[in-house]
PDB file of N, CA and C in Angstrom:
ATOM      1  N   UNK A   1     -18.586 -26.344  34.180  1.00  0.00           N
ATOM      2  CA  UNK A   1     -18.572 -26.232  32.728  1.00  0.00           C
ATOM      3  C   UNK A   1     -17.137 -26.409  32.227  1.00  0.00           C
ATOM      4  N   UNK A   2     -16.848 -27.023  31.347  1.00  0.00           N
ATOM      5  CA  UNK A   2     -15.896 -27.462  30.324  1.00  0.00           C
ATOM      6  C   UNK A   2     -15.344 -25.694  29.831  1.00  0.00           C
ATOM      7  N   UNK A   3     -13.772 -25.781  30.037  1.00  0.00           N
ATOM      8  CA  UNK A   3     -13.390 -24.788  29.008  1.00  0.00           C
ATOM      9  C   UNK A   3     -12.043 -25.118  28.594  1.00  0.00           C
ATOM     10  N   UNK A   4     -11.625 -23.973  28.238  1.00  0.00           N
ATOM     11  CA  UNK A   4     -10.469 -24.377  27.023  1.00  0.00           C
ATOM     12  C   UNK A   4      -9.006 -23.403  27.208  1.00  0.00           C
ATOM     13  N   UNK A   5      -9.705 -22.276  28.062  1.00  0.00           N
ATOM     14  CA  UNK A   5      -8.661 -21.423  27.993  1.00  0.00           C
ATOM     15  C   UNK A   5      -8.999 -20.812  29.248  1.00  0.00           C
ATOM     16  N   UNK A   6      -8.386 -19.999  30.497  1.00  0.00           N
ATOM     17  CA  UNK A   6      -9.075 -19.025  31.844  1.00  0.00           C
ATOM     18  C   UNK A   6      -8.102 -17.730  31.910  1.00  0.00           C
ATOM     19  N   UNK A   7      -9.031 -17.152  32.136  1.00  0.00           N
ATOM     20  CA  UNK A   7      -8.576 -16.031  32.419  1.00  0.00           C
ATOM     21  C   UNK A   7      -8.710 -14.910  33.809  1.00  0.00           C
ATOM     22  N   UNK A   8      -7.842 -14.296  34.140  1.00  0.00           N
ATOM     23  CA  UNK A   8      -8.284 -13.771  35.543  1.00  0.00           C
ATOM     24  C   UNK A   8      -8.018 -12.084  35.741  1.00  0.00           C
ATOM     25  N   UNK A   9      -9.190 -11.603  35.761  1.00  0.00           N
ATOM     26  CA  UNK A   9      -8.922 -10.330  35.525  1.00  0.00           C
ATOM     27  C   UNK A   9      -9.134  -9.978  36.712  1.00  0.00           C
ATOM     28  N   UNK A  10      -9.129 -10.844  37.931  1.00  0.00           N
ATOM     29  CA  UNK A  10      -9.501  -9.957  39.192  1.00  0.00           C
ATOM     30  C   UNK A  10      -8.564  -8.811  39.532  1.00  0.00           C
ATOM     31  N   UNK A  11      -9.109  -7.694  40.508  1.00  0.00           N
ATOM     32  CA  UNK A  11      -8.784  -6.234  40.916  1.00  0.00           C
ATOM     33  C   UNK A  11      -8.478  -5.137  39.546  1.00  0.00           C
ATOM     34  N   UNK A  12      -8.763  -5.939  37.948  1.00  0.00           N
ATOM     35  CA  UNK A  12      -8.805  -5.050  36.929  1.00  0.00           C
ATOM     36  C   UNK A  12     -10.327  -4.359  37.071  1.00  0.00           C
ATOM     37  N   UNK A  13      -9.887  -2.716  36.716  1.00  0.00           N
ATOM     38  CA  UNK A  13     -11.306  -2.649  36.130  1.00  0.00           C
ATOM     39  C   UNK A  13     -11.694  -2.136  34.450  1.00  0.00           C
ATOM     40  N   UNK A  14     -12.665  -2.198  34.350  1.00  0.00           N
ATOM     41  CA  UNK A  14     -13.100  -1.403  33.124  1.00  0.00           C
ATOM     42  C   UNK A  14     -12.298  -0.175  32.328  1.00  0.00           C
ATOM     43  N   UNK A  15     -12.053  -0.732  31.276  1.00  0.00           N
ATOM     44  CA  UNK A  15     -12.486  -1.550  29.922  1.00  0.00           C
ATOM     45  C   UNK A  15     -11.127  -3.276  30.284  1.00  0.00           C
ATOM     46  N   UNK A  16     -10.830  -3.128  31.309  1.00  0.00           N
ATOM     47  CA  UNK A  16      -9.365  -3.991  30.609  1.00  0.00           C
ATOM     48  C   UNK A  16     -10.151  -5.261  30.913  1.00  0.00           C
ATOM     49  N   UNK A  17     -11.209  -5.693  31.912  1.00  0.00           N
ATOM     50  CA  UNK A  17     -11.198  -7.170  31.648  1.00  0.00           C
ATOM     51  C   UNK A  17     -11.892  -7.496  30.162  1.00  0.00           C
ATOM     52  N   UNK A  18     -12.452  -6.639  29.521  1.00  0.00           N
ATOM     53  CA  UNK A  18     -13.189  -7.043  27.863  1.00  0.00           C
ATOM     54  C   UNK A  18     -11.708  -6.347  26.550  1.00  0.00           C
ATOM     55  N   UNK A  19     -10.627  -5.849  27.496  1.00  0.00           N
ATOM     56  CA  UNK A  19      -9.996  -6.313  26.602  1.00  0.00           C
ATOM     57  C   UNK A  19      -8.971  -7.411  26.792  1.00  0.00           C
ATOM     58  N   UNK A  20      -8.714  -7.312  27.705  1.00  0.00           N
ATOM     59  CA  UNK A  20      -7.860  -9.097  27.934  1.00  0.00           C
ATOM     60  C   UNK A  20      -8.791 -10.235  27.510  1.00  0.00           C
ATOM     61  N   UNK A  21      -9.957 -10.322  27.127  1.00  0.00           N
ATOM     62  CA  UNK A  21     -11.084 -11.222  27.160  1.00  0.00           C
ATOM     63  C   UNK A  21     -10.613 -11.205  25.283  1.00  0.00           C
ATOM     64  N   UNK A  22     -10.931  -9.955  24.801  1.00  0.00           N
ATOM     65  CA  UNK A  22     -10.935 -10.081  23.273  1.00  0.00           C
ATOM     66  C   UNK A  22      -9.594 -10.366  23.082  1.00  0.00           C
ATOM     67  N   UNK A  23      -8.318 -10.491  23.749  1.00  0.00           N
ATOM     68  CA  UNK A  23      -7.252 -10.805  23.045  1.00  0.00           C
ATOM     69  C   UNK A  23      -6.705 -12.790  23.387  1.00  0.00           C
ATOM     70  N   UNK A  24      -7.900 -12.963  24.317  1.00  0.00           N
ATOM     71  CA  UNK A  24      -7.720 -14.146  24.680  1.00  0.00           C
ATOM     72  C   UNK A  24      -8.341 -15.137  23.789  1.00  0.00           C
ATOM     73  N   UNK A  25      -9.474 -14.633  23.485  1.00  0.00           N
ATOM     74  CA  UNK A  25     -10.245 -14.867  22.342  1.00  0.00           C
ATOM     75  C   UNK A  25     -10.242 -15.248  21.024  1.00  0.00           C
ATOM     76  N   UNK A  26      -9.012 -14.498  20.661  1.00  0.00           N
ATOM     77  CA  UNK A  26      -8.157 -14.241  19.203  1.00  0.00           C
ATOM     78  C   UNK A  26      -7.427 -15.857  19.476  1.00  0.00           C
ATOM     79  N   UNK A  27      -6.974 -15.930  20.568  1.00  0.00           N
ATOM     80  CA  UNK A  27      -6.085 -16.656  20.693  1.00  0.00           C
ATOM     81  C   UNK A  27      -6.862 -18.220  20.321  1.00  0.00           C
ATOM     82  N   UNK A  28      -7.853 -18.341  20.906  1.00  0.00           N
ATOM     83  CA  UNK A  28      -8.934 -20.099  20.321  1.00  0.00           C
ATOM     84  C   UNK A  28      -9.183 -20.121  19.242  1.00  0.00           C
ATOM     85  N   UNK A  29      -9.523 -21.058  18.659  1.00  0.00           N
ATOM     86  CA  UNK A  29     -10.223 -21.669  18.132  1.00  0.00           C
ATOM     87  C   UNK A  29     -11.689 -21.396  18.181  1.00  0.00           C
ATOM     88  N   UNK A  30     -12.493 -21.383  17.204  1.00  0.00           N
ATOM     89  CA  UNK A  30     -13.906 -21.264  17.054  1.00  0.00           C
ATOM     90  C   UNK A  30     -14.741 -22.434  17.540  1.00  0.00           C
ATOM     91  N   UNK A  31     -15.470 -21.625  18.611  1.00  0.00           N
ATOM     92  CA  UNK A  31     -16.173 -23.014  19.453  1.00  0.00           C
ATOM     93  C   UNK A  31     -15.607 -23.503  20.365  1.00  0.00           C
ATOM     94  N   UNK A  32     -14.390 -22.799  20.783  1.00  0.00           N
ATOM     95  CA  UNK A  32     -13.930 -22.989  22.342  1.00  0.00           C
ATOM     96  C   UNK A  32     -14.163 -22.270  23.278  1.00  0.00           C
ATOM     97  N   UNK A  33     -14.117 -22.564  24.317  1.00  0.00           N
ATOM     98  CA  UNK A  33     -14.315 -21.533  25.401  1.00  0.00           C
ATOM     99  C   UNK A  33     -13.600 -21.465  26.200  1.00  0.00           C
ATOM    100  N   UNK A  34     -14.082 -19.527  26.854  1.00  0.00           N
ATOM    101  CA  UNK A  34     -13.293 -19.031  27.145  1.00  0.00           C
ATOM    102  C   UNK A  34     -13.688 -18.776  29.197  1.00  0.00           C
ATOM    103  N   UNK A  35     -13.063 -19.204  29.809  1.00  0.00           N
ATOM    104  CA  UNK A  35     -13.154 -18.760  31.393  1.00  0.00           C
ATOM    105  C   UNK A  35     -13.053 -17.214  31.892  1.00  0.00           C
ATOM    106  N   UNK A  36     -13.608 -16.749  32.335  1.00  0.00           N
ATOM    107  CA  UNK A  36     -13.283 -15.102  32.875  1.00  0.00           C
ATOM    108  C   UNK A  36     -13.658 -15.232  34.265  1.00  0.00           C
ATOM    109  N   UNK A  37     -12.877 -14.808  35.199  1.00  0.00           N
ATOM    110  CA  UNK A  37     -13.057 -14.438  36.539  1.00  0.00           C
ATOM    111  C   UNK A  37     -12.629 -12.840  36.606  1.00  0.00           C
ATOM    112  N   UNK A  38     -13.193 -11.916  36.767  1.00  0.00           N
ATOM    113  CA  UNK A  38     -13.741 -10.921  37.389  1.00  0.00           C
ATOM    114  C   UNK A  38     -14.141 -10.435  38.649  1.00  0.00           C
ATOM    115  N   UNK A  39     -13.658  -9.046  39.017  1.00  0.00           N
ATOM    116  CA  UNK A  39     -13.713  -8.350  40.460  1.00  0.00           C
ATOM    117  C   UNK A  39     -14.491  -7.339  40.098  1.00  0.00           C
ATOM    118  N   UNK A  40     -14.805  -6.315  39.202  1.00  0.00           N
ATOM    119  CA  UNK A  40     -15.533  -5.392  38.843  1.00  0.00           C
ATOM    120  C   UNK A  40     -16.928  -5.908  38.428  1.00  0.00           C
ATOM    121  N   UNK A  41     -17.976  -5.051  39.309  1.00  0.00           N
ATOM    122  CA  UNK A  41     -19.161  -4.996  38.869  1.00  0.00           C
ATOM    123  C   UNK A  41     -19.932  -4.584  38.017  1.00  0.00           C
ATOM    124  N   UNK A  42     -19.239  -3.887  36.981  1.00  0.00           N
ATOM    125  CA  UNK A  42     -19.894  -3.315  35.522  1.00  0.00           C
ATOM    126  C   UNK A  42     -19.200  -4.365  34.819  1.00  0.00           C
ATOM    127  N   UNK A  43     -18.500  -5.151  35.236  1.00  0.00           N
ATOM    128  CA  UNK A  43     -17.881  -6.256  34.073  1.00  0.00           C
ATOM    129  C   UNK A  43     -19.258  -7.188  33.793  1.00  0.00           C
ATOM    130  N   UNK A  44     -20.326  -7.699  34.469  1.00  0.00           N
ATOM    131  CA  UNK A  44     -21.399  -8.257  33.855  1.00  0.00           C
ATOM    132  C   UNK A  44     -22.109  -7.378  32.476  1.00  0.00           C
ATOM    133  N   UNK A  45     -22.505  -6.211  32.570  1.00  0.00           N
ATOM    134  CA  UNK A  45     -23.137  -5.320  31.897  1.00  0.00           C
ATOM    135  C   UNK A  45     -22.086  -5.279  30.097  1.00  0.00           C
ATOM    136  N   UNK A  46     -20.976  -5.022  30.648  1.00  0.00           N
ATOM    137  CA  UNK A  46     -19.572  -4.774  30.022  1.00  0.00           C
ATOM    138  C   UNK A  46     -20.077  -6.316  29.148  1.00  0.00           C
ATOM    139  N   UNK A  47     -19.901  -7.677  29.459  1.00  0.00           N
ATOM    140  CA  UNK A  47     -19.573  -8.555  28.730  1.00  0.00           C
ATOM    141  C   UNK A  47     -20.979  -8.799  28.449  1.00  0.00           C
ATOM    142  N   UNK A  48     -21.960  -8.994  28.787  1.00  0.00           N
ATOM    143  CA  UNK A  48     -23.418  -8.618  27.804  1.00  0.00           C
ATOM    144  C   UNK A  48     -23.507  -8.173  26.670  1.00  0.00           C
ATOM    145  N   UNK A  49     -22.657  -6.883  26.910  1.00  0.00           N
ATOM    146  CA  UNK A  49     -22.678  -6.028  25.548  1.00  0.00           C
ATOM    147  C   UNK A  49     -21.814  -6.354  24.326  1.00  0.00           C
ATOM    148  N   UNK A  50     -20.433  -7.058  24.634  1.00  0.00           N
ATOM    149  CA  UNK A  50     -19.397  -7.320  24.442  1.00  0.00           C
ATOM    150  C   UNK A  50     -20.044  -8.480  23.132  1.00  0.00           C
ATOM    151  N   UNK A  51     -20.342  -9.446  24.287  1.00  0.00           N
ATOM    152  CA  UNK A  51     -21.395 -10.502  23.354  1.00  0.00           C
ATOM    153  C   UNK A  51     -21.893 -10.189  22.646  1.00  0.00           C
ATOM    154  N   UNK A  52     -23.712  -9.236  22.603  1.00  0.00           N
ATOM    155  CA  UNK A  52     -24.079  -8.752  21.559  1.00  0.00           C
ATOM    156  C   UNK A  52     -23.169  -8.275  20.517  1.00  0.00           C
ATOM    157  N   UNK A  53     -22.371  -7.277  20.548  1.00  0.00           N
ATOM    158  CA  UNK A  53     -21.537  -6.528  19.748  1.00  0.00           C
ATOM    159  C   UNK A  53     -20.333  -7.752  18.589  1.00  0.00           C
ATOM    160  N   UNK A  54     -19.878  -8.486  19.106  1.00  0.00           N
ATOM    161  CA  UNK A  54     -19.170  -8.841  18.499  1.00  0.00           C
ATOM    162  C   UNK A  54     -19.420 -10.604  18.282  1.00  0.00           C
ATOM    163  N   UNK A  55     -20.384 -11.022  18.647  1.00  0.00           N
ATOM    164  CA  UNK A  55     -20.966 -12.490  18.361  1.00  0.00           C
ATOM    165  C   UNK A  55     -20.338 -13.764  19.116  1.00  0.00           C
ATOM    166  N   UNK A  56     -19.589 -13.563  19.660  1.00  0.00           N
ATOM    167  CA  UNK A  56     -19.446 -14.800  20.762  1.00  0.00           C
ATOM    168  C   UNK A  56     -20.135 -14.285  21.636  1.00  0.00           C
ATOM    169  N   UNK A  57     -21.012 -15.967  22.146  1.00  0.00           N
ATOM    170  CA  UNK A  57     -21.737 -16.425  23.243  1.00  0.00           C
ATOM    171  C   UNK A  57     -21.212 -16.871  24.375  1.00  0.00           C
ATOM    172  N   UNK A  58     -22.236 -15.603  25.442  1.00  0.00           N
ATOM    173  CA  UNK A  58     -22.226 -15.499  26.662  1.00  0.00           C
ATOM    174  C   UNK A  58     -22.954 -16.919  27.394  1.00  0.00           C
ATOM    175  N   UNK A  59     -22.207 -17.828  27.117  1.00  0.00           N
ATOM    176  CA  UNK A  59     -23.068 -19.138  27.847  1.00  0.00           C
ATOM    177  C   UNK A  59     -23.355 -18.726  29.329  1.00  0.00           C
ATOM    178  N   UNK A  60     -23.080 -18.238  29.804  1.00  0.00           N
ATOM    179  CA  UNK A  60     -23.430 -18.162  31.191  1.00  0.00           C
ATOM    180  C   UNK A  60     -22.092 -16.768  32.484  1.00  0.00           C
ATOM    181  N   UNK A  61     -23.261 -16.654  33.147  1.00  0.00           N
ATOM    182  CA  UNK A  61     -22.239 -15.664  33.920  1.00  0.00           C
ATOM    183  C   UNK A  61     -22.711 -16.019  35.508  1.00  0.00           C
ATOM    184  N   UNK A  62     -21.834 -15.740  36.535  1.00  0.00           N
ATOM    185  CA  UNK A  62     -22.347 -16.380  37.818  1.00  0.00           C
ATOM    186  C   UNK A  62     -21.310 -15.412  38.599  1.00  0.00           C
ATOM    187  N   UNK A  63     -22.467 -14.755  39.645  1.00  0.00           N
ATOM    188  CA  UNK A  63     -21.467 -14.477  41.189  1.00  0.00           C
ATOM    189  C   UNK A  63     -21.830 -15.028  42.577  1.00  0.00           C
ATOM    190  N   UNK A  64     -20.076 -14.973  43.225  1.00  0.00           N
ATOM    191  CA  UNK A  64     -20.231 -15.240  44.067  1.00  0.00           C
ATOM    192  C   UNK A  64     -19.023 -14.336  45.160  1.00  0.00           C
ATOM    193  N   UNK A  65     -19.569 -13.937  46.241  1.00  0.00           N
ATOM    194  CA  UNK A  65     -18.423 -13.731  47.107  1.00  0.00           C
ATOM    195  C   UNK A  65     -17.865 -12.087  45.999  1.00  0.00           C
ATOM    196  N   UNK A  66     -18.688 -11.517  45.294  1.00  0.00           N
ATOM    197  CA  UNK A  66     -18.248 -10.553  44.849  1.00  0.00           C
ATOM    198  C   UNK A  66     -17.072 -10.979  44.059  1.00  0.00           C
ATOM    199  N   UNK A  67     -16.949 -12.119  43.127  1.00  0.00           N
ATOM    200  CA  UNK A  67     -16.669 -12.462  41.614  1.00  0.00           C
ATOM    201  C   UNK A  67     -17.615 -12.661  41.316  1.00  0.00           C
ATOM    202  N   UNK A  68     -16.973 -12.453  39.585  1.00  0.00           N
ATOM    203  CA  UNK A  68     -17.813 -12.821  38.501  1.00  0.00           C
ATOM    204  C   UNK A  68     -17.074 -14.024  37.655  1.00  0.00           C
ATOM    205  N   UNK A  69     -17.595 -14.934  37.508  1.00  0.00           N
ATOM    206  CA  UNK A  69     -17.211 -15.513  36.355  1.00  0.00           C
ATOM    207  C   UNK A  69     -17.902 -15.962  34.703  1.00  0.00           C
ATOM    208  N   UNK A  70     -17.679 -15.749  33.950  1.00  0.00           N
ATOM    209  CA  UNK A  70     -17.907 -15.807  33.046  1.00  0.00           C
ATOM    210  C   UNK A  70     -17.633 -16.763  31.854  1.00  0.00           C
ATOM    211  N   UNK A  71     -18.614 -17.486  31.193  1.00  0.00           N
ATOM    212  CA  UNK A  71     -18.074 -18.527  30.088  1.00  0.00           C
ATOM    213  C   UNK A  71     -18.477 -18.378  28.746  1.00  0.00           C
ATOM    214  N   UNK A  72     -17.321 -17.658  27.747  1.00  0.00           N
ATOM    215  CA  UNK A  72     -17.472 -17.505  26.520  1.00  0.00           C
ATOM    216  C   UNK A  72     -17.345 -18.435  25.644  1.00  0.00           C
ATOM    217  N   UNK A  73     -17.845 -18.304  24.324  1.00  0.00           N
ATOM    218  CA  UNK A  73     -17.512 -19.437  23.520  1.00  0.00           C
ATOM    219  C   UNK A  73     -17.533 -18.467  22.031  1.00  0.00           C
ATOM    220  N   UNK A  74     -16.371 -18.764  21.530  1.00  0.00           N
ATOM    221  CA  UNK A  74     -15.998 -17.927  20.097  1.00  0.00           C
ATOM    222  C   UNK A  74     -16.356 -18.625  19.555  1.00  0.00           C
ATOM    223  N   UNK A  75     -16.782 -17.366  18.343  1.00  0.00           N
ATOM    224  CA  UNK A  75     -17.928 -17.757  16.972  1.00  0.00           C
ATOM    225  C   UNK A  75     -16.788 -18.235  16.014  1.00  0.00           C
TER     226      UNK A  75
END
């Protein structure tokens, strides 16, 4: 998948990869997207909610090897 900006929050945990995510966020353009790689396992649950709550879309989330990565796209 196409993005625009990455970010790497591996060995962070909770709350900091959804807030490095929202300040990365600030930083695009509307309708770009955003890369997240992730080491914490409540970070799926975490950016689910994140999504609902504040309206950028969770295009997709994927693990492997115990990452997460994640592809946002600001509203």
């Amino acid at each position: 998948m196409d993005f625009d900006k990455e970010l790497d929050t591996r060995g962070l945990n909770c709350p900091l990869p959804i807030l490095r995510a929202k300040k990365a966020l600030a930083e695009l353009q509307s309708g770009q997207v955003l890369k997240v790689v992730a080491t914490d396992p409540g970070a799926v649950k975490d950016f689910q909610a994140f999504s609902r709550q504040t309206g950028h879309q969770l295009l997709s989330h994927s693990e492997e090897r115990k990452e997460f990565t994640f592809f946002m796209r600001k509203k």
